[in-house]
C-alpha atoms as a PDB file:
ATOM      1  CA  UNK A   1       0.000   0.000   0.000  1.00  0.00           C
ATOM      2  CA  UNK A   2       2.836   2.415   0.896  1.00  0.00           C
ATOM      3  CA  UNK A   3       4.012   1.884  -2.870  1.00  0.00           C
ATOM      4  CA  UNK A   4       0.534   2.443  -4.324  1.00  0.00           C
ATOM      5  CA  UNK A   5      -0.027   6.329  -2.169  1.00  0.00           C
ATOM      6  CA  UNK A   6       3.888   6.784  -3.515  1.00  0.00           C
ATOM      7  CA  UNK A   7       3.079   6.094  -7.158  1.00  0.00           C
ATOM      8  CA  UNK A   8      -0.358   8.178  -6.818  1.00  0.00           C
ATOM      9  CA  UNK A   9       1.867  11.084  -5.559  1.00  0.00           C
ATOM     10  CA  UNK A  10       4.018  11.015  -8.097  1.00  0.00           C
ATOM     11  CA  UNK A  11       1.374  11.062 -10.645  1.00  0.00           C
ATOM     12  CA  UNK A  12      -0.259  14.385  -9.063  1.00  0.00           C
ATOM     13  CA  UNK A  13       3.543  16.101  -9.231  1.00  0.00           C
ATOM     14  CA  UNK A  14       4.015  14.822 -12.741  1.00  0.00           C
ATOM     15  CA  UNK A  15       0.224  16.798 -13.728  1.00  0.00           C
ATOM     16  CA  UNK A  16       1.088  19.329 -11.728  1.00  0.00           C
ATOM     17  CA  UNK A  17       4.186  19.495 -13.771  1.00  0.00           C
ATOM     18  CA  UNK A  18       3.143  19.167 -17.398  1.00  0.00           C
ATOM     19  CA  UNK A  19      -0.968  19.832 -17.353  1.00  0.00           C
ATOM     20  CA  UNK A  20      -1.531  22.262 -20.196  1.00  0.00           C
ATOM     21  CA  UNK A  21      -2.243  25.719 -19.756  1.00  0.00           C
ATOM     22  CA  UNK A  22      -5.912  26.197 -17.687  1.00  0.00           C
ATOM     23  CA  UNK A  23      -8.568  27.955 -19.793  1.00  0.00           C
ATOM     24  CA  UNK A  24     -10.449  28.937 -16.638  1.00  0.00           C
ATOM     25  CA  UNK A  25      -9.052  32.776 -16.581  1.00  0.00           C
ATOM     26  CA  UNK A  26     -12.192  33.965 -14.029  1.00  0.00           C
ATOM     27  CA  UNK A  27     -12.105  31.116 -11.656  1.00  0.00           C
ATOM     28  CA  UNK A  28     -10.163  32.109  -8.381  1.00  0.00           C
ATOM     29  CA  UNK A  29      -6.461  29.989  -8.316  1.00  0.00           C
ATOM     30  CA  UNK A  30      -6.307  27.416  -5.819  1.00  0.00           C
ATOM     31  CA  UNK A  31      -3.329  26.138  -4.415  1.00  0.00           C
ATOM     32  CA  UNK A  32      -2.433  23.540  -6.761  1.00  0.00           C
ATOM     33  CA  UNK A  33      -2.722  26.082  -9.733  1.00  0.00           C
ATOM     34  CA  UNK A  34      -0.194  27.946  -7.857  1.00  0.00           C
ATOM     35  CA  UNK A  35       2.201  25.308  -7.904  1.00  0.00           C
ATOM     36  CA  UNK A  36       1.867  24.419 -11.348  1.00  0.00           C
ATOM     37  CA  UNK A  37       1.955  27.601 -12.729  1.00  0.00           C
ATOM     38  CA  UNK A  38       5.100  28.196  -9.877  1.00  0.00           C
ATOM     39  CA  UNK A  39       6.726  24.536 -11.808  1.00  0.00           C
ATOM     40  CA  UNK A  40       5.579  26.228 -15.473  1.00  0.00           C
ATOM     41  CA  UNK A  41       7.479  29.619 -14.556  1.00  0.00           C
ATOM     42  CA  UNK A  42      10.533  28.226 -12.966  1.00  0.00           C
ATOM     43  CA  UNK A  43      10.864  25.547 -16.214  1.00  0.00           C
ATOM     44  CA  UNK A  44      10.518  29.111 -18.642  1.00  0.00           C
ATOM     45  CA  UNK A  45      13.129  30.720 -16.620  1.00  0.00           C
ATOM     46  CA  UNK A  46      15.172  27.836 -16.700  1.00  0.00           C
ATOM     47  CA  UNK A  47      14.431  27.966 -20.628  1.00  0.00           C
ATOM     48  CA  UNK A  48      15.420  31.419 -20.813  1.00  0.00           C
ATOM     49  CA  UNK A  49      18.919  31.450 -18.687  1.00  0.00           C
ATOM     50  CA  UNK A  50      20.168  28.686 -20.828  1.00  0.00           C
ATOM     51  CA  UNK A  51      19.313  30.032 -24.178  1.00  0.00           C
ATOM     52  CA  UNK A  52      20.161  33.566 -23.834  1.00  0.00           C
ATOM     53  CA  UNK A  53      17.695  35.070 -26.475  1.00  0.00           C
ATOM     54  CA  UNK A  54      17.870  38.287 -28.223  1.00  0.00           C
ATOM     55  CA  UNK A  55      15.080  40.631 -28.103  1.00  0.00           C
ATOM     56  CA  UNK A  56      14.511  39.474 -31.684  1.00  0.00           C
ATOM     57  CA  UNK A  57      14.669  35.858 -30.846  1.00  0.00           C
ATOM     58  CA  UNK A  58      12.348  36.482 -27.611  1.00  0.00           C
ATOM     59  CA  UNK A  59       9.670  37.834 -29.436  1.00  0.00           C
ATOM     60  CA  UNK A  60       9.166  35.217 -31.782  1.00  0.00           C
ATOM     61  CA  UNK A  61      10.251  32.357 -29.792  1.00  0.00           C
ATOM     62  CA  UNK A  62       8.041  32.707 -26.680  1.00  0.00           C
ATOM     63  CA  UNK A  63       4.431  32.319 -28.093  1.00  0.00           C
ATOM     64  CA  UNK A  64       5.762  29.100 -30.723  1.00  0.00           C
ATOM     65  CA  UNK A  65       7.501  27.723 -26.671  1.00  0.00           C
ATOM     66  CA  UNK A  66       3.729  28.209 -24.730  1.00  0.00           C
ATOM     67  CA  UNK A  67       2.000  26.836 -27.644  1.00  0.00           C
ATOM     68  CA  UNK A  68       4.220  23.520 -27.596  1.00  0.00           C
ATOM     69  CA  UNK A  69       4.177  23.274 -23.752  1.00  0.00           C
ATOM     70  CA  UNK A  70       0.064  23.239 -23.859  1.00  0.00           C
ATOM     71  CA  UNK A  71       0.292  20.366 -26.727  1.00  0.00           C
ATOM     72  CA  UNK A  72       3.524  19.025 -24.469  1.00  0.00           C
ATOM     73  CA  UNK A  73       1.286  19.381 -21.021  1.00  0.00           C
ATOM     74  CA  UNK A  74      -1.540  17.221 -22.745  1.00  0.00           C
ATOM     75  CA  UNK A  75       1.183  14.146 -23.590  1.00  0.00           C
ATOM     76  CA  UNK A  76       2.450  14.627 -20.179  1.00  0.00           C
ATOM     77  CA  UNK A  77      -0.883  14.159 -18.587  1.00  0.00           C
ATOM     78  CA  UNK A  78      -1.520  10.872 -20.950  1.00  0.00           C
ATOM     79  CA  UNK A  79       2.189  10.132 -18.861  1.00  0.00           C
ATOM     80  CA  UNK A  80       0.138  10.623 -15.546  1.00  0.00           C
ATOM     81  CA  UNK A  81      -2.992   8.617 -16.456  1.00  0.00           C
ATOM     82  CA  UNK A  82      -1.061   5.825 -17.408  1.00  0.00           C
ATOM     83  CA  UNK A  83       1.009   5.979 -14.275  1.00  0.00           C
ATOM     84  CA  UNK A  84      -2.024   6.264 -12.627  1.00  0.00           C
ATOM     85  CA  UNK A  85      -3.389   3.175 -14.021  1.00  0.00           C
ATOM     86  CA  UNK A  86      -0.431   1.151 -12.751  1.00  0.00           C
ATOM     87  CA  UNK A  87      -0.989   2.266  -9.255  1.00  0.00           C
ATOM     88  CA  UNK A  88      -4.176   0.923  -9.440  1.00  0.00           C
ATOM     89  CA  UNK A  89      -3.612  -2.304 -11.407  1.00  0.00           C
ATOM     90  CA  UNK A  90      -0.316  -3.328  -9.667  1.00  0.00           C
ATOM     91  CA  UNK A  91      -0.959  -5.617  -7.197  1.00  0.00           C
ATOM     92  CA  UNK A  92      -3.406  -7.244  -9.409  1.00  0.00           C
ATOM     93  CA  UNK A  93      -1.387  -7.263 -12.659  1.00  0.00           C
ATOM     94  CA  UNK A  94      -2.866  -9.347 -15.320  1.00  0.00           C
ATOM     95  CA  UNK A  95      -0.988 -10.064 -18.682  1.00  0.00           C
ATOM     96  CA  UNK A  96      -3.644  -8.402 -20.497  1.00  0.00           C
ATOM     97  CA  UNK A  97      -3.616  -4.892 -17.781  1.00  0.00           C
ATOM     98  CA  UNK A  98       0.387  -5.333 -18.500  1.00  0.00           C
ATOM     99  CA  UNK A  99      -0.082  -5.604 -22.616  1.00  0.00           C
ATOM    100  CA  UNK A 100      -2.430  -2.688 -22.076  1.00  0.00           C
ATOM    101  CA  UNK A 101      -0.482  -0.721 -20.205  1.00  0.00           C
ATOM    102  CA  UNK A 102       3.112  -1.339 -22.636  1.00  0.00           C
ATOM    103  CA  UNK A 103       1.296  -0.803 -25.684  1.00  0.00           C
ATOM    104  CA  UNK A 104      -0.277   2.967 -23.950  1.00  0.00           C
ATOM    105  CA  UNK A 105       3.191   3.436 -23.126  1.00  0.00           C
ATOM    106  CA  UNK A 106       4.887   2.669 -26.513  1.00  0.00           C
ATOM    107  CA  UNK A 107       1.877   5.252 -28.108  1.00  0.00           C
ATOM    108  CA  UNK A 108       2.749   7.752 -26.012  1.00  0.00           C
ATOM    109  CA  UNK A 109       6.105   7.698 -26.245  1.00  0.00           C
ATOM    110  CA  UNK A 110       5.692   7.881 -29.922  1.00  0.00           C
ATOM    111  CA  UNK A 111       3.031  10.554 -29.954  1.00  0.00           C
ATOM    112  CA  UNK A 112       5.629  12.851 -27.559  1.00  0.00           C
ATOM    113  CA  UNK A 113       7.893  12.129 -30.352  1.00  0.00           C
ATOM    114  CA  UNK A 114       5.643  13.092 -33.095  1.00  0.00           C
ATOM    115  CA  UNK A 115       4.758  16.160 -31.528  1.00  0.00           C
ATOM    116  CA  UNK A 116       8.512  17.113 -30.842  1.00  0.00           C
ATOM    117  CA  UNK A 117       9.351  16.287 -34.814  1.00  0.00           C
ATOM    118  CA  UNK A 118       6.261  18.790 -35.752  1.00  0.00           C
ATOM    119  CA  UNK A 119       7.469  21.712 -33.875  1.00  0.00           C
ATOM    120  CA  UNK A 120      10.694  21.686 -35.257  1.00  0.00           C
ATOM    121  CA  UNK A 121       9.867  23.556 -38.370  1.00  0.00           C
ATOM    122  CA  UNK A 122       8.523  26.391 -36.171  1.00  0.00           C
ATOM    123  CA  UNK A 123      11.419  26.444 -33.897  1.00  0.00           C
ATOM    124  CA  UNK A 124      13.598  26.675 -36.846  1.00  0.00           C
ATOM    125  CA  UNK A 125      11.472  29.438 -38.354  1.00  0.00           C
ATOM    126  CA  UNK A 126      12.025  31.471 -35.093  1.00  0.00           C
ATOM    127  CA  UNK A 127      16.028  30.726 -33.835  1.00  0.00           C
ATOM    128  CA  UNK A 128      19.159  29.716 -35.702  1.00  0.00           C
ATOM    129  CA  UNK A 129      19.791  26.074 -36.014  1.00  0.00           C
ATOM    130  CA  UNK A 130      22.306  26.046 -32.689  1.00  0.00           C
ATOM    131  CA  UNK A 131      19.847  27.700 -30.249  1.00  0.00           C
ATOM    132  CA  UNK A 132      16.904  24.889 -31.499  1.00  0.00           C
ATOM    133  CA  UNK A 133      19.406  22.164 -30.754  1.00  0.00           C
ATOM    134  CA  UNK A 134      20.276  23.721 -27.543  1.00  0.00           C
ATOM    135  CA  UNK A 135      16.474  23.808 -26.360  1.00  0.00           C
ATOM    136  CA  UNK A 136      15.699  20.620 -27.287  1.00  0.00           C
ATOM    137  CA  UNK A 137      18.429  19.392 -25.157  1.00  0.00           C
ATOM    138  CA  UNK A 138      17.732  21.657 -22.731  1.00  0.00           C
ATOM    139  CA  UNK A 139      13.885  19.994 -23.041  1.00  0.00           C
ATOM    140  CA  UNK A 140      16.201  16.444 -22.615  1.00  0.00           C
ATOM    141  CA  UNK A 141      17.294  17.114 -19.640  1.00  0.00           C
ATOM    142  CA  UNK A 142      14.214  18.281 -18.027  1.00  0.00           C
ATOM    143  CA  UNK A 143      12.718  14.858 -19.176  1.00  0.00           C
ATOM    144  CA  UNK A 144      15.658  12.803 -18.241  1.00  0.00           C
ATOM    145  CA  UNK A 145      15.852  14.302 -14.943  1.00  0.00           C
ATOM    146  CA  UNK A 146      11.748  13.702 -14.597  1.00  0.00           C
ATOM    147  CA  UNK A 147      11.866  10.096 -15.806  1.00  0.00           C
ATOM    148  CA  UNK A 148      14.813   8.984 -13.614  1.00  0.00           C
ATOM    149  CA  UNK A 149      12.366  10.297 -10.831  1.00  0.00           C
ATOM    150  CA  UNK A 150       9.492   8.138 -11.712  1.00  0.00           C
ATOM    151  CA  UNK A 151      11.954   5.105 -12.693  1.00  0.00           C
ATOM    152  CA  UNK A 152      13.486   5.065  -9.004  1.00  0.00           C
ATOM    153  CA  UNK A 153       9.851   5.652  -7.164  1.00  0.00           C
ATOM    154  CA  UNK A 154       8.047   3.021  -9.717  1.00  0.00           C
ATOM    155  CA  UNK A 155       8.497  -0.431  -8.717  1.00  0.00           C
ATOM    156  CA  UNK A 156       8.779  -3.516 -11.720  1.00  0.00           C
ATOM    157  CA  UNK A 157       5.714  -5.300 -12.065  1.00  0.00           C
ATOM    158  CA  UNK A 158       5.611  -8.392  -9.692  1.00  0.00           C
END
């Protein structure tokens, strides 16, 4: 059980992380919308230190980045679900939860990759060809830090 409430937990920080961008403007914020959008402005900082924009650069570059983390935020929540789904299916894991839950993987793994291959024609519209590569790493590293967090709290399938 103390697994399961860990892998739940994790799930809620990974939304928190990567939900898209609320549409709810006249709703009051509650304290988990402060923490995500706390997570979402501390990831665009982060974004901005390491790619040192021009003015030029910053204009164009911002509203092609928000658009991609909203599409990003709704893979990432796919992510959570799924997570989700193991918490709940994992002391009970069937072959056919386990085929179901490797073949959501495997599609959204793909579909994050998909999404990343279509945005690269607008990131190269807006930077030179060094600062795209340096985002998208910089965009690696956020994930590879992320999933060696959920790989060391997420235990193998009994």
């Amino acid at each position: 059980m103390k697994g399961k409430i860990g892998i739940c937990f994790l799930a809620i920080a990974l939304m928190m992380a990567f939900a898209g961008f609320s549409t709810a403007q006249d709703k009051p914020a509650d304290n988990m919308d402060i923490v995500k959008e706390k997570i979402r402005t501390d990831k665009k900082l982060f974004i901005a230190e390491n790619l040192q924009l021009t003015e030029p650069e910053a204009k164009t570059f911002w509203p092609v980045y928000d658009q991609f983390q909203t599409d990003l935020g709704k893979v990432k929540e796919r992510s959570v679900n799924l997570i989700e789904s193991f918490a709940k299916n994992y002391e009970t894991m069937s072959n056919d939860m386990a085929k179901k839950l490797m073949n959501d993987y495997l599609k959204i793994k793909g579909d994050d990759l998909k999404l990343r291959q279509s945005y690269l024609p607008k990131f190269r519209s807006v930077l030179p060809e060094k600062k795209v590569a340096r985002y998208y790493q910089l965009e690696n590293k956020i994930d590879a830090v992320i999933a060696y967090q959920v790989a060391a709290r997420i235990p193998l399938i009994k």
